[in-house]
N, C-alpha and C. Protein backbone atom coordinates (compact mmCIF):
# COMPACT_ATOMS: atom_id res chain seq x y z
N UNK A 1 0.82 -11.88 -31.30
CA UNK A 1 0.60 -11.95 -29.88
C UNK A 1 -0.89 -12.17 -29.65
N UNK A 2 -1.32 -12.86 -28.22
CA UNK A 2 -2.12 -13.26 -28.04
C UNK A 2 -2.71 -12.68 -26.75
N UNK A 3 -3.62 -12.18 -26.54
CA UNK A 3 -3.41 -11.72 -24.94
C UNK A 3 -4.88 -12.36 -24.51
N UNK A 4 -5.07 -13.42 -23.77
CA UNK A 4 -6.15 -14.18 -22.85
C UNK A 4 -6.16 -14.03 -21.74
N UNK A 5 -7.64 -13.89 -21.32
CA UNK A 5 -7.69 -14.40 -19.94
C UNK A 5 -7.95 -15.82 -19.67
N UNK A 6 -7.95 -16.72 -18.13
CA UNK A 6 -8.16 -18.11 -18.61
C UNK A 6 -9.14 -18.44 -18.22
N UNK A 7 -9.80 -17.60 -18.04
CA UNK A 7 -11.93 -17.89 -17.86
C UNK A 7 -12.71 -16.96 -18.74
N UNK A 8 -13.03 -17.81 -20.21
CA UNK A 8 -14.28 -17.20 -20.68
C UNK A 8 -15.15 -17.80 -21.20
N UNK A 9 -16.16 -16.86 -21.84
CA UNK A 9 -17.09 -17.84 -22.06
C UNK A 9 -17.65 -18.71 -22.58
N UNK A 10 -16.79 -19.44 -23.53
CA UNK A 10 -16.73 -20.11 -24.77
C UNK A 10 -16.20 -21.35 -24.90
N UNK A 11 -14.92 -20.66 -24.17
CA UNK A 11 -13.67 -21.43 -24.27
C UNK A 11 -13.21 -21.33 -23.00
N UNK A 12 -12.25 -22.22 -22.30
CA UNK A 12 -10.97 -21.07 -21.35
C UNK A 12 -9.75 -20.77 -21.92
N UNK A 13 -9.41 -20.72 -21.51
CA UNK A 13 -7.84 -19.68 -21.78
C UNK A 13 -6.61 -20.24 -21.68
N UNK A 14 -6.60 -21.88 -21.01
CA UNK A 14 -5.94 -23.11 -20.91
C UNK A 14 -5.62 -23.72 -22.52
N UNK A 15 -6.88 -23.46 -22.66
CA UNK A 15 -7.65 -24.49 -23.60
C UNK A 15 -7.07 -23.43 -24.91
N UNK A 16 -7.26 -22.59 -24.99
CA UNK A 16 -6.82 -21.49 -26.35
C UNK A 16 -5.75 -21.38 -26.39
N UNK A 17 -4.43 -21.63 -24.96
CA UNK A 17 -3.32 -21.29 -25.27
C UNK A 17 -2.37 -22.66 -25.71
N UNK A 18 -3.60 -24.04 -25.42
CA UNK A 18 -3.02 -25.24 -25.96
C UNK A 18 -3.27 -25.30 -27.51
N UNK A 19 -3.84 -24.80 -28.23
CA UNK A 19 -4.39 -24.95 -29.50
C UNK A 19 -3.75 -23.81 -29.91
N UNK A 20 -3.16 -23.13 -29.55
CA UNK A 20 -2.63 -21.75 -30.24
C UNK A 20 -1.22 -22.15 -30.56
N UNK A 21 -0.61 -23.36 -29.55
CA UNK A 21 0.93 -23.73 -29.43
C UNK A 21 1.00 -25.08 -30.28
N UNK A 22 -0.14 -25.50 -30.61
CA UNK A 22 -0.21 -26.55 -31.67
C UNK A 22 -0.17 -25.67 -33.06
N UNK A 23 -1.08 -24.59 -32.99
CA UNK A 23 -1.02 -24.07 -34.73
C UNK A 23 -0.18 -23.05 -34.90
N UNK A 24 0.61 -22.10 -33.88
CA UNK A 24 1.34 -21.11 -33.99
C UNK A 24 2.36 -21.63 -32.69
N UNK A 25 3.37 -22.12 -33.03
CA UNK A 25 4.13 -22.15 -31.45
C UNK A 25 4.68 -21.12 -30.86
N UNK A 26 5.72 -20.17 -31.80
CA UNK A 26 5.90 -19.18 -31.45
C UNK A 26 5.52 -17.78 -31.25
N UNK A 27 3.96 -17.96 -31.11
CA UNK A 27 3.02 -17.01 -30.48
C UNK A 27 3.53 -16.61 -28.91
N UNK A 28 3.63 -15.17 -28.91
CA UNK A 28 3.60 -14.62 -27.56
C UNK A 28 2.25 -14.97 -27.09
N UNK A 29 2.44 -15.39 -25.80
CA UNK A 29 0.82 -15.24 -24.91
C UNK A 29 1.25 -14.98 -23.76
N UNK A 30 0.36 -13.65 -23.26
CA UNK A 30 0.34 -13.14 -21.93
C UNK A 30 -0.99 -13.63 -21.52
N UNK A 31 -0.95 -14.44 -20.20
CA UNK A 31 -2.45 -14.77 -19.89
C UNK A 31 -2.83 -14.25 -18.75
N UNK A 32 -3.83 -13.95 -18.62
CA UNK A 32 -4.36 -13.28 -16.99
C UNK A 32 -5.59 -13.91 -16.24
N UNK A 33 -5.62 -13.99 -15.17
CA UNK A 33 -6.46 -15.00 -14.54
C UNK A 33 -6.82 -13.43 -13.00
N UNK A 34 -7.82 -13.76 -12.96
CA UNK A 34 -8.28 -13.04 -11.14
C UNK A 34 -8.90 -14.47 -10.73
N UNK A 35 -8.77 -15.63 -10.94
CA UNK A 35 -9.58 -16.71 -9.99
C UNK A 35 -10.60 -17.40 -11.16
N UNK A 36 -11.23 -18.28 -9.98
CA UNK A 36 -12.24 -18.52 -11.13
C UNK A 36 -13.56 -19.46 -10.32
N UNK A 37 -14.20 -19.73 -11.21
CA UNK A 37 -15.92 -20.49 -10.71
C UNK A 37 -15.16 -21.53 -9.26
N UNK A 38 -13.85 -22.50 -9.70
CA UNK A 38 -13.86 -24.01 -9.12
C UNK A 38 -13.11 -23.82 -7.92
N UNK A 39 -13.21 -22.17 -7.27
CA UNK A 39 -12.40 -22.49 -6.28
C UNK A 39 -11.02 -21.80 -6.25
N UNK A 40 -10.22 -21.99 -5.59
CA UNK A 40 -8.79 -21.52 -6.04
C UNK A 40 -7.95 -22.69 -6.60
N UNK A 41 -7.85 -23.09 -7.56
CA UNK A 41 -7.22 -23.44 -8.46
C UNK A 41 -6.22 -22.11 -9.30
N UNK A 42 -5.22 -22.71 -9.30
CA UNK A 42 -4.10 -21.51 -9.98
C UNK A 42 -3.78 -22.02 -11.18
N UNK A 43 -4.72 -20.86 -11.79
CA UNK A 43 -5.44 -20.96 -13.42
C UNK A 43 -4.09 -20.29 -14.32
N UNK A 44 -3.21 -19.49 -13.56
CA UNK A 44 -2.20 -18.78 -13.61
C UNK A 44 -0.81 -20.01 -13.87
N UNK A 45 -1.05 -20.64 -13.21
CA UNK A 45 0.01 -21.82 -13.10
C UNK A 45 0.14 -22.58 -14.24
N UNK A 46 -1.40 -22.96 -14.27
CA UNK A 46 -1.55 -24.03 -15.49
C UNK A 46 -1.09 -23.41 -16.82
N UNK A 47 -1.52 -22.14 -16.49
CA UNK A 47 -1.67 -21.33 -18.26
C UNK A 47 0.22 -21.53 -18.78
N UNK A 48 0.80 -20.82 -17.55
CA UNK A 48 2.41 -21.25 -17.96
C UNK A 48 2.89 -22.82 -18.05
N UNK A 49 2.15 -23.93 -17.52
CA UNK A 49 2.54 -24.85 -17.72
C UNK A 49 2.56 -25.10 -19.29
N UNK A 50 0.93 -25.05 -19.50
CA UNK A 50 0.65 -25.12 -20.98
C UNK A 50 1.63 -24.09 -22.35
N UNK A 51 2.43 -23.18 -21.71
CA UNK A 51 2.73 -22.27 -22.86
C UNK A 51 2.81 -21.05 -22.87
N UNK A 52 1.93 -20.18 -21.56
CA UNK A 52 1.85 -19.00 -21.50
C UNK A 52 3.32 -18.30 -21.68
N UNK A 53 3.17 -17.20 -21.85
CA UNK A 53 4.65 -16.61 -21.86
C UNK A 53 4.72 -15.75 -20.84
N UNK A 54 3.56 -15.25 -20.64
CA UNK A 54 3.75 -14.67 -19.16
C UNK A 54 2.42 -14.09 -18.66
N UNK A 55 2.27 -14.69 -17.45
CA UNK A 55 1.30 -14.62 -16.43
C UNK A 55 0.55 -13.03 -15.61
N UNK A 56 -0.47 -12.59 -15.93
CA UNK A 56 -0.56 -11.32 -15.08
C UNK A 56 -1.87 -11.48 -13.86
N UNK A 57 -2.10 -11.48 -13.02
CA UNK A 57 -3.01 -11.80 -11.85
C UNK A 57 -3.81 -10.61 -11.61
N UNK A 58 -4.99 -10.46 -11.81
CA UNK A 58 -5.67 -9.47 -11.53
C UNK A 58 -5.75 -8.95 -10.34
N UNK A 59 -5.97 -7.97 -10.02
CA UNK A 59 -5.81 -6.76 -10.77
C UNK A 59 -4.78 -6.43 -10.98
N UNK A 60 -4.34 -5.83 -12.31
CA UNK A 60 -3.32 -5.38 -12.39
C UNK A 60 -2.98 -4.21 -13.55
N UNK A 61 -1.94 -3.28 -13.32
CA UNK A 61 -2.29 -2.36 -13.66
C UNK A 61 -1.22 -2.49 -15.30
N UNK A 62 -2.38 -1.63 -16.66
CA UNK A 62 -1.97 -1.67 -17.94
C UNK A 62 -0.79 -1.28 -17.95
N UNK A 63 0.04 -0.49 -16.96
CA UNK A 63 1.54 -0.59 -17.15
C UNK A 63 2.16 -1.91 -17.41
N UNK A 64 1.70 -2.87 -16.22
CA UNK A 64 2.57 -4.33 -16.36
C UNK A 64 2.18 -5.11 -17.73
N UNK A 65 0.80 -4.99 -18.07
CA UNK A 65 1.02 -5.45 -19.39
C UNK A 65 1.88 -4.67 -20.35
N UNK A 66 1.46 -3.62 -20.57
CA UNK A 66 2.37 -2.89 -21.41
C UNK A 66 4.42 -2.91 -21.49
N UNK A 67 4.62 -2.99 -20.53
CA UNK A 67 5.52 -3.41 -19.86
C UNK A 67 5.83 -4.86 -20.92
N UNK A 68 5.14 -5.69 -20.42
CA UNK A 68 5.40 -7.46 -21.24
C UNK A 68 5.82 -7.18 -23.33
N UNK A 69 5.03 -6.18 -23.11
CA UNK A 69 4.35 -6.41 -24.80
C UNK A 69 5.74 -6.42 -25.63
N UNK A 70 6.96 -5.57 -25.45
CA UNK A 70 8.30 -5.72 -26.16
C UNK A 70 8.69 -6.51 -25.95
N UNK A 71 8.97 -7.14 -24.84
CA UNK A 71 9.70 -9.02 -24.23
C UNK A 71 9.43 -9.56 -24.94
N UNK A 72 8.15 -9.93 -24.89
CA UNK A 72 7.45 -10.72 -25.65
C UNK A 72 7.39 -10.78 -27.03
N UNK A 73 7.01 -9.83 -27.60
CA UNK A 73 7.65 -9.84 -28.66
C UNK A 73 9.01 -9.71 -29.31
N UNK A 74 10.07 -9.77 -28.00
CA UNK A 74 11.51 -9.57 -29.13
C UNK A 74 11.79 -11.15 -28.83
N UNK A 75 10.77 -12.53 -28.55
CA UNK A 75 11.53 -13.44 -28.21
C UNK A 75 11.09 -14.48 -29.54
């Protein structure tokens, strides 16, 4: 499992969960986004377009991730 956000500083989180589904496809990825530099763009959207497995929107509380982490991994 993979757990990203999709703004950092290196990389984004678009971008890591497209290269993660090229070298590992069946990687869990939970991605989380609160917004970002360009505006409202739904960074959240894209991430599931690209692969995410499931989306969390800041703020949000470590239950809901915790919550994901068995799904995700029993798939």
């Amino acid at each position: 499992m993979v757990v990203t956000d999709t703004i950092t500083p290196n990389k984004e989180g678009v971008e890591t969960i497209m290269q993660i589904r090229v070298r590992a496809p069946r990687t869990p990825i939970p991605a989380m986004s609160g917004g970002g530099r360009l505006g409202n763009a739904d960074f959240l959207a894209m991430a599931a377009k690209v692969g995410a497995n499931a989306t969390l929107p800041k703020p949000f509380e470590c239950r809901e991730l915790i919550a994901a982490v068995p799904r995700l991994l029993a798939t």
